[in-house]
N, C-alpha and C. Protein backbone atom coordinates (compact mmCIF):
# COMPACT_ATOMS: atom_id res chain seq x y z
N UNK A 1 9.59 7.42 -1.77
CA UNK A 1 9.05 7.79 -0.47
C UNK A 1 9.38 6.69 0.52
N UNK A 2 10.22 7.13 1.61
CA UNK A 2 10.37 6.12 2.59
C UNK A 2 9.24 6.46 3.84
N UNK A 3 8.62 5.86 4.49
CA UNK A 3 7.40 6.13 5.29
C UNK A 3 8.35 5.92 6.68
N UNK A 4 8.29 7.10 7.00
CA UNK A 4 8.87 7.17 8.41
C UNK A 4 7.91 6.90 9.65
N UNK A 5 7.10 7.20 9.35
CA UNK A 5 6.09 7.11 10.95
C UNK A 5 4.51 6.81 9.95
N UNK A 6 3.91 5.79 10.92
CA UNK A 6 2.20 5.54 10.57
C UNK A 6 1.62 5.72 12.24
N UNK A 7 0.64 6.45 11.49
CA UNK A 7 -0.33 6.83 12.85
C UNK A 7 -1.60 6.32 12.13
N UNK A 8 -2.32 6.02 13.52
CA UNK A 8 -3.49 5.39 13.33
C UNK A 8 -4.82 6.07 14.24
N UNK A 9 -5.07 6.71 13.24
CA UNK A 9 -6.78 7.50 13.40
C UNK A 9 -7.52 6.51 14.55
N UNK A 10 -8.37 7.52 15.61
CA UNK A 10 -9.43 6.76 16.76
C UNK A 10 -10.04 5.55 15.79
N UNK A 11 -10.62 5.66 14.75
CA UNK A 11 -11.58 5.02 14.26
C UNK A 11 -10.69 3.73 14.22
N UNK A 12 -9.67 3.78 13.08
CA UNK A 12 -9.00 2.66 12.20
C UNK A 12 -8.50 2.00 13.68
N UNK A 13 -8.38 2.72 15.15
CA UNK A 13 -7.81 2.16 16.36
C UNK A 13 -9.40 1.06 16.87
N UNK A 14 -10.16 1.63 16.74
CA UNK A 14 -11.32 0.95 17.25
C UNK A 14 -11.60 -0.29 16.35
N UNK A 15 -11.48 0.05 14.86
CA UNK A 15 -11.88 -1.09 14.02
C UNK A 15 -10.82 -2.58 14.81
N UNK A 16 -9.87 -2.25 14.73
CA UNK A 16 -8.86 -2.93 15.13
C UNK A 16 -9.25 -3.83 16.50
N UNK A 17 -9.79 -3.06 18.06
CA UNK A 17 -10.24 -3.85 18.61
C UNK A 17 -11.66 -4.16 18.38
N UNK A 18 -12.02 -3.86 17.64
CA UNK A 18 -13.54 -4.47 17.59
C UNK A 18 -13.47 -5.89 16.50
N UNK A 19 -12.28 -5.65 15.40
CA UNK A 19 -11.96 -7.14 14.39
C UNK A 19 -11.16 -8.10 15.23
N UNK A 20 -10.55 -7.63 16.37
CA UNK A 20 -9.60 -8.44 17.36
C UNK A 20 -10.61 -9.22 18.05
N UNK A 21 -11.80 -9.02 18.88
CA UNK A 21 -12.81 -9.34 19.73
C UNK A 21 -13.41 -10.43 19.06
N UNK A 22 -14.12 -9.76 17.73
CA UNK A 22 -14.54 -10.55 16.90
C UNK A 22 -13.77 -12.05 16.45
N UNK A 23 -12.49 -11.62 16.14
CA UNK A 23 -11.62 -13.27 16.01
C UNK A 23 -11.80 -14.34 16.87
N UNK A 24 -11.74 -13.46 18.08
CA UNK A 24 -11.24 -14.17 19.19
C UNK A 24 -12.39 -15.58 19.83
N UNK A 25 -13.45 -14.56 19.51
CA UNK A 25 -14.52 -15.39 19.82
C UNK A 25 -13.92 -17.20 19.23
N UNK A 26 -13.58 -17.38 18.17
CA UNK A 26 -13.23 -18.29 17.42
C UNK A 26 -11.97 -18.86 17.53
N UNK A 27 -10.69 -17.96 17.30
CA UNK A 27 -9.42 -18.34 17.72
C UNK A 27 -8.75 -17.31 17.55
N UNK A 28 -7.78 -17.19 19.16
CA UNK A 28 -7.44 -16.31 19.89
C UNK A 28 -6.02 -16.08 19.02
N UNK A 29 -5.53 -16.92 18.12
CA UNK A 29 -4.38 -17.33 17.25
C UNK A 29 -4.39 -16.76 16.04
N UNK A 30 -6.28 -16.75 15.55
CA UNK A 30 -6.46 -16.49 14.70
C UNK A 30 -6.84 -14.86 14.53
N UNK A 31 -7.32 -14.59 15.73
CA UNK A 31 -7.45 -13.33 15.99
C UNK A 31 -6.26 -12.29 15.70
N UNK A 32 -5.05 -12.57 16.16
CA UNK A 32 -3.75 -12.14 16.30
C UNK A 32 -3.39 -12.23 15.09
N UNK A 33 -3.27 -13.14 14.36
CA UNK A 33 -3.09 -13.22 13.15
C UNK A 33 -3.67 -12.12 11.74
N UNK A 34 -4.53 -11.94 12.40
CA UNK A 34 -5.31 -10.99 11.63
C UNK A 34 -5.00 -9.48 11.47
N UNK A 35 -4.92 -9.15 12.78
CA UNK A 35 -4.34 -8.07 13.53
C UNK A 35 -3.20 -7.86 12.86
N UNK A 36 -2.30 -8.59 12.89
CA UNK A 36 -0.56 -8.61 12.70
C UNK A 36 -0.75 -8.29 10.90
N UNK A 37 -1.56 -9.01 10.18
CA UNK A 37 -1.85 -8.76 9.17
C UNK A 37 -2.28 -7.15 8.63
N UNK A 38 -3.15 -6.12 9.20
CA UNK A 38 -3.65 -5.12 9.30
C UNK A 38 -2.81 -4.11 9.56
N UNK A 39 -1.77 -4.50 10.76
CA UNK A 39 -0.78 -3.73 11.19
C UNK A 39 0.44 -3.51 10.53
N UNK A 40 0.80 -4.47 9.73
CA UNK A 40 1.29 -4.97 8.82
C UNK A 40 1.44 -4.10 7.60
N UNK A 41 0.62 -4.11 7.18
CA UNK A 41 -0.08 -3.16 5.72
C UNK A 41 0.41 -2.27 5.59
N UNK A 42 0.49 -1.41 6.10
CA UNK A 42 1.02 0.05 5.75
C UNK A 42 2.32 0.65 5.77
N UNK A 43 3.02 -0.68 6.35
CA UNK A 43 4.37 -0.58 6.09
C UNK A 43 5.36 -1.42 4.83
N UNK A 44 4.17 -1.68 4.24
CA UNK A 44 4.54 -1.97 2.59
C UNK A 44 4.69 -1.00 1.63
N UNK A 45 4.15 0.13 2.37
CA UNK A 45 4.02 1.73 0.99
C UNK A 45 5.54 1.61 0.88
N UNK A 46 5.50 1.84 -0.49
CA UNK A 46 7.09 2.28 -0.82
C UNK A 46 6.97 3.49 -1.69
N UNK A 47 5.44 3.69 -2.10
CA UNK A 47 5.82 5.18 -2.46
C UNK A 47 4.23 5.29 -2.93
N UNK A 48 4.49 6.79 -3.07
CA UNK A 48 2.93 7.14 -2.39
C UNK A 48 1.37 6.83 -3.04
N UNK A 49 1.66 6.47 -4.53
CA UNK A 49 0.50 6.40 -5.54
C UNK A 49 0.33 4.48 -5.63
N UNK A 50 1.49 4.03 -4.78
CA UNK A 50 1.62 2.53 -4.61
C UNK A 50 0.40 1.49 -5.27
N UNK A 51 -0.96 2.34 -3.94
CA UNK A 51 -2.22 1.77 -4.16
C UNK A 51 -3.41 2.18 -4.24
N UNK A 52 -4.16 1.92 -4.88
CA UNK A 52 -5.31 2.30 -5.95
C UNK A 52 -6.22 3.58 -4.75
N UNK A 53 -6.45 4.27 -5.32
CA UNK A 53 -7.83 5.42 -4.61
C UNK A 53 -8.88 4.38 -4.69
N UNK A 54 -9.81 4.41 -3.13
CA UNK A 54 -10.76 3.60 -2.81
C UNK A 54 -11.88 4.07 -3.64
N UNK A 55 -12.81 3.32 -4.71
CA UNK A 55 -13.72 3.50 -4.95
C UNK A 55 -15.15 4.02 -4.41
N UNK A 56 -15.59 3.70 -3.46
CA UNK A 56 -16.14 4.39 -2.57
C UNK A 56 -15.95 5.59 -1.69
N UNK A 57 -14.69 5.74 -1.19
CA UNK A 57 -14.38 7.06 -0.46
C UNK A 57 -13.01 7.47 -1.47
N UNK A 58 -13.14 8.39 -2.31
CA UNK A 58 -11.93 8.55 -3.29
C UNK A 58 -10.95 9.63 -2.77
N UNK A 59 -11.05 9.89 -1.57
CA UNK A 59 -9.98 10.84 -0.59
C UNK A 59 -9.11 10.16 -0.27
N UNK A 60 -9.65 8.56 -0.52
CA UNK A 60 -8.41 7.86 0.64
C UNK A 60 -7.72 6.87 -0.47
N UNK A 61 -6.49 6.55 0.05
CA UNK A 61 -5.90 5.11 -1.02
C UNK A 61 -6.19 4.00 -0.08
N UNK A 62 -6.91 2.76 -0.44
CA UNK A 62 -6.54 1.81 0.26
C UNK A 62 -5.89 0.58 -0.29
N UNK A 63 -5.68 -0.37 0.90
CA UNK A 63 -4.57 -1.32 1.00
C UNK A 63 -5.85 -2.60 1.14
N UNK A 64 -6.18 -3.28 0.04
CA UNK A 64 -6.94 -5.04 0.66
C UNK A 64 -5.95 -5.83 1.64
N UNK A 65 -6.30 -6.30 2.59
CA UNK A 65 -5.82 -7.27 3.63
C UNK A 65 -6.62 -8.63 4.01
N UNK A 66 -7.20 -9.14 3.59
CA UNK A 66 -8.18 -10.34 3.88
C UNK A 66 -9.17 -9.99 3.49
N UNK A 67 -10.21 -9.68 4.46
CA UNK A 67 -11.74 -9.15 4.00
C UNK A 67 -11.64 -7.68 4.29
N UNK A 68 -10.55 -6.96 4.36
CA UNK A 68 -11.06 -5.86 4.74
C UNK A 68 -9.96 -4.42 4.07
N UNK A 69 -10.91 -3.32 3.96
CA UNK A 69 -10.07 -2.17 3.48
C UNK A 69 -9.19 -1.29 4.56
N UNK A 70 -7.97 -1.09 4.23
CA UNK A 70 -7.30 0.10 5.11
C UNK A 70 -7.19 0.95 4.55
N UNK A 71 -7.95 1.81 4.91
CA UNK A 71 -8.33 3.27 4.42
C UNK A 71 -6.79 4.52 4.84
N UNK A 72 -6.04 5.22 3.95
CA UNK A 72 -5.09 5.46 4.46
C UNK A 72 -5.31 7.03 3.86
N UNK A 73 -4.16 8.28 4.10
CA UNK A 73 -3.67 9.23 3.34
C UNK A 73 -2.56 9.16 3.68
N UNK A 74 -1.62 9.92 2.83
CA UNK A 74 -0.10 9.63 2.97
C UNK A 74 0.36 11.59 3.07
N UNK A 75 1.03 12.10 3.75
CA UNK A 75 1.48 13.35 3.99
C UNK A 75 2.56 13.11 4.11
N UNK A 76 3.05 13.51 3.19
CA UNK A 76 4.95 14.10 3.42
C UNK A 76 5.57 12.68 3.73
N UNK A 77 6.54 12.39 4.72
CA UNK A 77 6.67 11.27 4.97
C UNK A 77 5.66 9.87 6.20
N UNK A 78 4.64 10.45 5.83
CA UNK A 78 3.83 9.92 7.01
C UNK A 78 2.70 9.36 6.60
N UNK A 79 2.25 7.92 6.79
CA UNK A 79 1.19 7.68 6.41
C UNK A 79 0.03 7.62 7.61
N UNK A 80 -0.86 8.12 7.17
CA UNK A 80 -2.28 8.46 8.59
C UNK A 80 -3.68 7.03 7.91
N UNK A 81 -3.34 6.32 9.00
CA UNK A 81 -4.56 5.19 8.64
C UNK A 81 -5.75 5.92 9.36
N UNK A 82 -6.87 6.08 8.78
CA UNK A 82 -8.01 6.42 8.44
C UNK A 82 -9.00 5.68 9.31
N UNK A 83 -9.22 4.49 8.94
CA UNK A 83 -9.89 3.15 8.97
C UNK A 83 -9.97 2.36 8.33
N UNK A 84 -10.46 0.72 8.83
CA UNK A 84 -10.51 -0.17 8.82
C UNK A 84 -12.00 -0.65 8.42
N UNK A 85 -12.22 -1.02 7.17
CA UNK A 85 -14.00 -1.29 6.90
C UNK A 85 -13.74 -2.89 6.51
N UNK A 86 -14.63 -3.20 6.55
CA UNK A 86 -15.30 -4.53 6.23
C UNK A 86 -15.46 -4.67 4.63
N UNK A 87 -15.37 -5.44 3.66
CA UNK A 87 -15.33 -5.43 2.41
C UNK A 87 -16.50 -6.24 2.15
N UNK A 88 -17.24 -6.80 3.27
CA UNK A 88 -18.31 -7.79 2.89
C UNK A 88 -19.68 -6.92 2.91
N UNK A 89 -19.46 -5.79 3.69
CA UNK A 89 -20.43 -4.37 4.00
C UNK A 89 -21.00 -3.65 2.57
N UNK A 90 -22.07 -3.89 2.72
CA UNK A 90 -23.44 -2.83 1.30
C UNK A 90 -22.24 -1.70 1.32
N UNK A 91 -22.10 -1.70 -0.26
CA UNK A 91 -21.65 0.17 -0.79
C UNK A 91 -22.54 0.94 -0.01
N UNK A 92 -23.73 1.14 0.44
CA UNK A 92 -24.16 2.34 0.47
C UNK A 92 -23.87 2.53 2.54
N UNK A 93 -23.38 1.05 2.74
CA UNK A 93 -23.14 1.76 4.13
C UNK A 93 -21.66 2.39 4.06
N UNK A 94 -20.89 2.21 3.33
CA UNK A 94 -19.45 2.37 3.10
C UNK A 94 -19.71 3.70 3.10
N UNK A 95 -20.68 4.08 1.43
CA UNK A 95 -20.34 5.47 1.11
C UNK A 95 -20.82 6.63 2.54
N UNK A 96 -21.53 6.04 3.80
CA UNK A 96 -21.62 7.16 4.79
C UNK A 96 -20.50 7.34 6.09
N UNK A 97 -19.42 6.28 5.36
CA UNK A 97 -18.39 6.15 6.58
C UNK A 97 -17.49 7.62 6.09
């Protein structure tokens, strides 16, 4: 599977500036860094069963990136990011995302 196009769901778009904001407070370097990391991710699939079904939401495969999950599905040649959760977050708030 070569992944031709990634689109990124409202949510996984919001997580994104809301983990960007959050950096920044601290370092604006480090913030970016993070980001670039996240954005990053999903253009590592090289084929579609790559990475593990999320234990908590088992619809989705995700990708670990630092502290956090990228929640993805993969269609045809296209991978659709989902969202972006926090890995430090209670299971039981996960399981209502």
């Amino acid at each position: 599977m070569t992944v031709q196009r990634i689109i990124w769901a409202d949510e996984a778009k919001k997580a994104l500036k809301f983990i960007h904001a959050y950096y920044k407070k601290k370092s604006v370097q480090g913030a970016n860094n993070v980001i670039r990391d996240l954005l990053e991710a999903p253009k590592t699939i090289r084929f579609s069963k790559q990475y593990q079904l999320d234990d908590i939401n088992p619809e989705y495969r995700r990708i670990i990136v630092r502290d956090y999950k990228v929640l993805y599905i993969e269609k045809k040649k296209e991978i659709q990011v989902m969202a972006i959760i926090s890995t430090k977050q209670s299971p039981e708030i996960l399981r209502k995302k």
